[in-house]
N, C-alpha and C. Protein backbone atom coordinates (compact mmCIF):
# COMPACT_ATOMS: atom_id res chain seq x y z
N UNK A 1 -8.52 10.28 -14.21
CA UNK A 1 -8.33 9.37 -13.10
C UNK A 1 -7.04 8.59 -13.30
N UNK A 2 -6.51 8.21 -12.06
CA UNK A 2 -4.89 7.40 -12.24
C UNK A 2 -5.39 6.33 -12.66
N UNK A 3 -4.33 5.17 -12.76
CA UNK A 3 -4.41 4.08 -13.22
C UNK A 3 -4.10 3.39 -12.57
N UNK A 4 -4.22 2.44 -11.58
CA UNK A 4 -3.30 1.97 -10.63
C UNK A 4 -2.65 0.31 -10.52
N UNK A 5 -1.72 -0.70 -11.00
CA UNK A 5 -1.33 -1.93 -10.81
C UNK A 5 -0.44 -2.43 -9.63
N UNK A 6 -0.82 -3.16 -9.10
CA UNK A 6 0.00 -3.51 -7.38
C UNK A 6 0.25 -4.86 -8.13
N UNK A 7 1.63 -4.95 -7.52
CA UNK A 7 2.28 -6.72 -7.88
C UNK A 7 3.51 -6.64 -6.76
N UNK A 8 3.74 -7.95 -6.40
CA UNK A 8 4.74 -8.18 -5.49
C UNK A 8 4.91 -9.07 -4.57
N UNK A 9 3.14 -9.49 -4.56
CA UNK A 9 2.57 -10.21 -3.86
C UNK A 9 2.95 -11.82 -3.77
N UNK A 10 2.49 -12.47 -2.60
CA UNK A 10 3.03 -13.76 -2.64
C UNK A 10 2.97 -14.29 -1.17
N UNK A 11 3.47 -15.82 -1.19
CA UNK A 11 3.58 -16.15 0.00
C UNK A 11 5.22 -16.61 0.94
N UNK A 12 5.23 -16.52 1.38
CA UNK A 12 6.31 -15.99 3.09
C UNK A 12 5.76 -16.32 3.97
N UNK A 13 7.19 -16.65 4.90
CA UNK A 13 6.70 -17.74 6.01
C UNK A 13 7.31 -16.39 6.87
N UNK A 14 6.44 -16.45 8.19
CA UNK A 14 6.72 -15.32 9.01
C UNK A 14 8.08 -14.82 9.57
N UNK A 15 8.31 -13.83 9.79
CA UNK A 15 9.40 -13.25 9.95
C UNK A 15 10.17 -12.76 8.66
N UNK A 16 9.79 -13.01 7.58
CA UNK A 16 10.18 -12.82 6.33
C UNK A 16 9.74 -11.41 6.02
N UNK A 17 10.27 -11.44 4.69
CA UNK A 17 9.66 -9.93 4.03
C UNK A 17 9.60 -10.13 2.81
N UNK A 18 8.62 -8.85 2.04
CA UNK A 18 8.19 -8.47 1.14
C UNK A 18 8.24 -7.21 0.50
N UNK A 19 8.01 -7.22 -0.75
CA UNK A 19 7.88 -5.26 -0.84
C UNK A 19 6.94 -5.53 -2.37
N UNK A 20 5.57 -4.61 -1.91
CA UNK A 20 4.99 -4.69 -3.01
C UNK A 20 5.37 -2.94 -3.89
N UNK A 21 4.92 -3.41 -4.99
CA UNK A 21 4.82 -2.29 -5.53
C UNK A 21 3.71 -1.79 -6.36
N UNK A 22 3.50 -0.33 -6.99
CA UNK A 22 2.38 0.16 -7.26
C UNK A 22 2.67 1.11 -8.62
N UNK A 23 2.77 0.67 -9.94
CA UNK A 23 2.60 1.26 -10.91
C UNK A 23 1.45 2.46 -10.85
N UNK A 24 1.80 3.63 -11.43
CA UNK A 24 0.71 4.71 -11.88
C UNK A 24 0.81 5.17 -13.21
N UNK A 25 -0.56 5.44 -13.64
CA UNK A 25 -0.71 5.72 -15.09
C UNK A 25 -1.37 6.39 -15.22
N UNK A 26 -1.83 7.51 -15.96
CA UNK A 26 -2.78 7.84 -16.23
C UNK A 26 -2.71 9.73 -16.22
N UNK A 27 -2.56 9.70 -14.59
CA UNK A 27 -2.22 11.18 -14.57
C UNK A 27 -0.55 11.48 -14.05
N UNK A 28 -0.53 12.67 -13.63
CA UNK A 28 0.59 13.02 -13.34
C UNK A 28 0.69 12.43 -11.27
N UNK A 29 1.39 11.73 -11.53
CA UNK A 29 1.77 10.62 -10.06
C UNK A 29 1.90 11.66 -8.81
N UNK A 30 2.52 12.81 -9.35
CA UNK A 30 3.34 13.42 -8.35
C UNK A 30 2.46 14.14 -7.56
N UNK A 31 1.11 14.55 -8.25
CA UNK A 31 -0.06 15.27 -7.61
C UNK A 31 -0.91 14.83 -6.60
N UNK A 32 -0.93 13.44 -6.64
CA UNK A 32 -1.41 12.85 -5.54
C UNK A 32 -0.52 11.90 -4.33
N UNK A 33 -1.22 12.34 -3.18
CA UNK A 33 -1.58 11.19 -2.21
C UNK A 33 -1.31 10.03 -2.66
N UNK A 34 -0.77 9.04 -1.66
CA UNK A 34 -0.81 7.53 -2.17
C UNK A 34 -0.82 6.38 -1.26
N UNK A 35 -1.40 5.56 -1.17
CA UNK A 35 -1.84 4.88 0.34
C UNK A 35 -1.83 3.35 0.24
N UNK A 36 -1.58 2.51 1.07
CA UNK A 36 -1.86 1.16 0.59
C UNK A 36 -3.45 0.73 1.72
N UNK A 37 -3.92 -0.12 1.46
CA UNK A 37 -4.75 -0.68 2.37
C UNK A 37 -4.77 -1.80 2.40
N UNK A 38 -5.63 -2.84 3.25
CA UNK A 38 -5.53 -4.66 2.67
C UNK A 38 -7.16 -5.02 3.33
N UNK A 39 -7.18 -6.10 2.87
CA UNK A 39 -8.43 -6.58 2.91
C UNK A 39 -8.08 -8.07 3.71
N UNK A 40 -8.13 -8.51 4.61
CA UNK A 40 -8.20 -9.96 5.17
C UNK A 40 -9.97 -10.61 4.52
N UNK A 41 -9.52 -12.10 4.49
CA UNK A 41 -10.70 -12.74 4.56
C UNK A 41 -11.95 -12.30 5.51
N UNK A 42 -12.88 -12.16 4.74
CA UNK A 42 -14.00 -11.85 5.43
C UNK A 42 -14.22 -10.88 6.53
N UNK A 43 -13.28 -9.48 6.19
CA UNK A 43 -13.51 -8.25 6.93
C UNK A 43 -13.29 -7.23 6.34
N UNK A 44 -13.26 -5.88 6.29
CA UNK A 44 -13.60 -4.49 5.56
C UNK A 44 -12.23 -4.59 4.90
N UNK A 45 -12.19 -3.22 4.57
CA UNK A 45 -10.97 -2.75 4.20
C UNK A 45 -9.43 -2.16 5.26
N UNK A 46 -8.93 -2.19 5.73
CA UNK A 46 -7.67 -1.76 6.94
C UNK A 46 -6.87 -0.81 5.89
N UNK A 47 -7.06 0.25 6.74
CA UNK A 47 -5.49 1.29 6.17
C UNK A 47 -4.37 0.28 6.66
N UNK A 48 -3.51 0.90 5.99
CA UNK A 48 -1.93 0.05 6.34
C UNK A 48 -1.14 1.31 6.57
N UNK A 49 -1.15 2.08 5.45
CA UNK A 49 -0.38 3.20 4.99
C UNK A 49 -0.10 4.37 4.19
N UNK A 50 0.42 5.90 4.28
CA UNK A 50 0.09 6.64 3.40
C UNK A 50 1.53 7.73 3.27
N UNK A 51 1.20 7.65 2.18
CA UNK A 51 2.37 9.34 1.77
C UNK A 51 2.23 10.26 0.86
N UNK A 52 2.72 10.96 1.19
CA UNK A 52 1.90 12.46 0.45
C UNK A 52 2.88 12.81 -0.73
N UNK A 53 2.49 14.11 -1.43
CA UNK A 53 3.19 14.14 -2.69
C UNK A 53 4.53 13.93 -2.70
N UNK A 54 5.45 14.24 -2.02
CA UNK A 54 6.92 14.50 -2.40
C UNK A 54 7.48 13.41 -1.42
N UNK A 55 7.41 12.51 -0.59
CA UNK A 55 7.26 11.47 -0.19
C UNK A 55 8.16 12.07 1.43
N UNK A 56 7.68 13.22 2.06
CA UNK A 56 8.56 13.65 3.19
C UNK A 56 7.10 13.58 4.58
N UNK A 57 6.19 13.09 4.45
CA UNK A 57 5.44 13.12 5.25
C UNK A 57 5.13 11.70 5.12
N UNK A 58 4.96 10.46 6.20
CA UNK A 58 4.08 9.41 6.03
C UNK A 58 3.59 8.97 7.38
N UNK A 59 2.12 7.97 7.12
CA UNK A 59 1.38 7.83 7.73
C UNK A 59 1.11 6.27 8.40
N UNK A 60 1.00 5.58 8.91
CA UNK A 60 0.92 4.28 9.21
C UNK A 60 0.16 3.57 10.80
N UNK A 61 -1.01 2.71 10.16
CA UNK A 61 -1.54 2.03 10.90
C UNK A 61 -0.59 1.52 12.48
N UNK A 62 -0.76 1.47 13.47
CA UNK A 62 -0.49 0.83 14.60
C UNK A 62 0.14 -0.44 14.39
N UNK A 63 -0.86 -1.19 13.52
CA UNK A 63 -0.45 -3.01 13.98
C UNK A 63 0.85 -2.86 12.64
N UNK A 64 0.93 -1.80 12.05
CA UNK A 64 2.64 -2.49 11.07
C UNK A 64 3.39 -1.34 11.66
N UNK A 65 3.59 -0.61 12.08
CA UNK A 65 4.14 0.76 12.25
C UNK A 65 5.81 0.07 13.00
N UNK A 66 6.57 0.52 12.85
CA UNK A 66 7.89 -0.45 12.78
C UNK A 66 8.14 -1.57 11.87
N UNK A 67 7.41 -2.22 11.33
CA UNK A 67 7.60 -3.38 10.72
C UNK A 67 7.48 -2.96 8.67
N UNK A 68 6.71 -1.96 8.74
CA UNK A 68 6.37 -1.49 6.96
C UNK A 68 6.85 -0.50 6.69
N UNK A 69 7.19 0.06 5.66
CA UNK A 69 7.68 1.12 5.62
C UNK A 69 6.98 1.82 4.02
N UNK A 70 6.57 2.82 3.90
CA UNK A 70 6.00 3.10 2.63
C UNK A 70 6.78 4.29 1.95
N UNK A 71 6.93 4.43 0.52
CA UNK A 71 7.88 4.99 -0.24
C UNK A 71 7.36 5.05 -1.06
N UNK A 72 7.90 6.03 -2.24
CA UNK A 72 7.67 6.76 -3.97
C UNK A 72 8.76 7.34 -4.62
N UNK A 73 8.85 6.86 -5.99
CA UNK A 73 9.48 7.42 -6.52
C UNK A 73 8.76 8.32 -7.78
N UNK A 74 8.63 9.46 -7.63
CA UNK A 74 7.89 9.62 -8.49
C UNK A 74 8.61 10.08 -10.14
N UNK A 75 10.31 9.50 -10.10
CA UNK A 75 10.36 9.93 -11.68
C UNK A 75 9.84 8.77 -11.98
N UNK A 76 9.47 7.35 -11.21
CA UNK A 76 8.82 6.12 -11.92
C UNK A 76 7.57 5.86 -11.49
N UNK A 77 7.20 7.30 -11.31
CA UNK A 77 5.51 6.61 -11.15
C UNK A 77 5.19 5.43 -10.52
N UNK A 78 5.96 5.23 -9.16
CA UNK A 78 5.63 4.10 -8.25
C UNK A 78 6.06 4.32 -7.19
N UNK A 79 4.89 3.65 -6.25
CA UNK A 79 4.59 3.47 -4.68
C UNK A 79 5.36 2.19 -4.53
N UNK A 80 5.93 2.28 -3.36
CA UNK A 80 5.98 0.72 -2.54
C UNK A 80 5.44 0.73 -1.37
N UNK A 81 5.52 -0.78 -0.95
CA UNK A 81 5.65 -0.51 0.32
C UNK A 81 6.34 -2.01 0.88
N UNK A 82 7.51 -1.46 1.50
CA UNK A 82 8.41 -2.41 2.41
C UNK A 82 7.51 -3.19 3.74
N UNK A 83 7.94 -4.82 3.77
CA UNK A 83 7.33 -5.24 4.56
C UNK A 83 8.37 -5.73 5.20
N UNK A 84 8.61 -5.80 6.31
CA UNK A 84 9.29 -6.46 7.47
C UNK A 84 8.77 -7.27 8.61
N UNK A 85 9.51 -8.33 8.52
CA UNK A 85 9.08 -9.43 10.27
C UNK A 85 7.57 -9.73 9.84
N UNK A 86 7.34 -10.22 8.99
CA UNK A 86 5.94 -10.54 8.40
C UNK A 86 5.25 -11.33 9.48
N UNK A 87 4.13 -11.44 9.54
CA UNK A 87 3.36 -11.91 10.86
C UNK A 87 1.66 -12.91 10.31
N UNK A 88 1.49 -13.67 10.52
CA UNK A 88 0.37 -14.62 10.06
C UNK A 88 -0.93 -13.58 9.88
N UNK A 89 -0.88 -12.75 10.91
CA UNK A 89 -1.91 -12.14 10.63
C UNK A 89 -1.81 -10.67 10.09
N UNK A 90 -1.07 -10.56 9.05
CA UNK A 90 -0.71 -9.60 7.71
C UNK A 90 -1.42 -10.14 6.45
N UNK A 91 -1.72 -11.80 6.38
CA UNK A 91 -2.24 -12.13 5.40
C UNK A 91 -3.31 -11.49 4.50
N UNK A 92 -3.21 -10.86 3.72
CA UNK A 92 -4.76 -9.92 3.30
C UNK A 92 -4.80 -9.85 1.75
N UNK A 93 -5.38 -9.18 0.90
CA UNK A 93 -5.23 -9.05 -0.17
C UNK A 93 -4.64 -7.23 0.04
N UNK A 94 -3.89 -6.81 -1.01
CA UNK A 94 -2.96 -5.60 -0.60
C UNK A 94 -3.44 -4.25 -1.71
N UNK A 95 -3.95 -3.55 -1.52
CA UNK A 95 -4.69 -2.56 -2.23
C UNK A 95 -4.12 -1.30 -2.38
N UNK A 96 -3.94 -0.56 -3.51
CA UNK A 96 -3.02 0.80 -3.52
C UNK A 96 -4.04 1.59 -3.83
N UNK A 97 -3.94 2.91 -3.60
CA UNK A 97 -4.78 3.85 -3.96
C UNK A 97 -4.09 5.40 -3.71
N UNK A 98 -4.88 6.17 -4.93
CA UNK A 98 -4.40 7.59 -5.10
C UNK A 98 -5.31 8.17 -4.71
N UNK A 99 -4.97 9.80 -4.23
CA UNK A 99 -5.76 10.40 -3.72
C UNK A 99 -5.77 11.95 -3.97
N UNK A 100 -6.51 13.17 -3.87
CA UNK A 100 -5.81 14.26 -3.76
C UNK A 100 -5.34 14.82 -2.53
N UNK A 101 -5.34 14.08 -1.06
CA UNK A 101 -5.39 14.48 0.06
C UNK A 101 -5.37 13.21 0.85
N UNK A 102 -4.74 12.99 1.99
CA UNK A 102 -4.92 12.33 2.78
C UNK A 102 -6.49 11.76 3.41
N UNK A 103 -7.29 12.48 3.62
CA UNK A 103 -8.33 12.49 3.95
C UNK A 103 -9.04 11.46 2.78
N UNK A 104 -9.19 12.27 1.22
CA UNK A 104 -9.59 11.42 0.63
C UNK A 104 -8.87 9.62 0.08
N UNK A 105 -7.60 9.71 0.73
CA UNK A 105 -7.00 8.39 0.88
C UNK A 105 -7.94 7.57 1.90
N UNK A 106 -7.66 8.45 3.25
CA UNK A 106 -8.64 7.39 4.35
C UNK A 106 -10.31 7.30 4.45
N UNK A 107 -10.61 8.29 3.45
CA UNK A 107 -12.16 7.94 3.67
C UNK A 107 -12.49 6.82 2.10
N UNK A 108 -11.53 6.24 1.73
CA UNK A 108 -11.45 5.35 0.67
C UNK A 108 -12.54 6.40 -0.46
N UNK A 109 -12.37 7.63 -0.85
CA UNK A 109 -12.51 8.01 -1.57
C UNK A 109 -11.78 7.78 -2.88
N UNK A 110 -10.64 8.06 -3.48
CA UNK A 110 -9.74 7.69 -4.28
C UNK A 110 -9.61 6.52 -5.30
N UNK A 111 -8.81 6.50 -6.44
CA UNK A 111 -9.27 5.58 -6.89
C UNK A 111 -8.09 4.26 -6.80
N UNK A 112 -8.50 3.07 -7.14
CA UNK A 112 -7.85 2.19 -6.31
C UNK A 112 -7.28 0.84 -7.60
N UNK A 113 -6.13 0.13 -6.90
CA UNK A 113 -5.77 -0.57 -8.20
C UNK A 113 -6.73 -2.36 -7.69
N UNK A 114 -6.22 -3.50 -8.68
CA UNK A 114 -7.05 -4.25 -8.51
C UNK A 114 -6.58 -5.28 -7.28
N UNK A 115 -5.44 -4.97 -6.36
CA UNK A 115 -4.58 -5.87 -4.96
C UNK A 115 -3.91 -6.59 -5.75
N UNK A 116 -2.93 -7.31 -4.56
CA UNK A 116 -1.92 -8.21 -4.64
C UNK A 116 -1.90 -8.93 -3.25
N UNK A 117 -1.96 -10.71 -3.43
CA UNK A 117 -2.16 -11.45 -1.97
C UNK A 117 -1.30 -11.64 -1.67
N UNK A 118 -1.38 -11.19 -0.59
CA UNK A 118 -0.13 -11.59 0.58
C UNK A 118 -0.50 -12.35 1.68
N UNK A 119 -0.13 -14.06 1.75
CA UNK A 119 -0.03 -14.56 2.05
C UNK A 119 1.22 -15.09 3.43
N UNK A 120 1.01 -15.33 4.82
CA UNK A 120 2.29 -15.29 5.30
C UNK A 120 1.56 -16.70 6.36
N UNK A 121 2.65 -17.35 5.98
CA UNK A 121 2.46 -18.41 6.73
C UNK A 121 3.21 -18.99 8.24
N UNK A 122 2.71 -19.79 8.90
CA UNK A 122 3.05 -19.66 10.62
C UNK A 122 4.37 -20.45 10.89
């Protein structure tokens, strides 16, 4: 199983930006899927975003789609993901996760690191 650490996190006043990032350990990075999700106060989990092995295909939620942008490098075994024009209601805790497939990214199959809060204020 990967290993996964997200840091980057923090607080920003809207219209600002961020870029978290996503250490991998464990296995070989390049084999999987890689996705972010977030968690707001007191509601499920939200996809945000996803990209596949070689980082030429990606995937992205509606409410950031122009505004985030998701990326890998895999000689460093790390995900990001670019935030732009930050918005009050982006605030969430920020969750990375590996996968072998897209599918098992969005059915939160995969295994997942421990978030990073992102905070954006009005």
């Amino acid at each position: 199983q990967v290993q996964l650490v997200e840091s980057g996190g923090g607080l920003v006043q809207a219209g600002g930006s961020l870029r978290l990032s996503c250490a991998a350990s464990g296995r070989t990075f390049s084999n999987y899927y890689m996705g972010w999700f977030r968690q707001a106060p007191g509601k499920g989990h939200e996809f945000v975003a996803a990209i596949n092995w070689s980082g030429s295909i990606t995937y992205y939620a509606d409410s950031v789609k122009g505004r985030f942008t998701i990326s890998r490098d895999n000689a460093k075994n790390t995900l990001y993901l670019q935030m732009n024009s930050l918005k009050p209601e982006d605030t969430a805790v920020y969750y990375c996760t590996a996968g072998e497939s897209i599918a098992t990214i969005q059915e939160k199959r995969g295994s997942w690191g421990q978030g990073t809060q992102v905070t954006v204020s009005s």
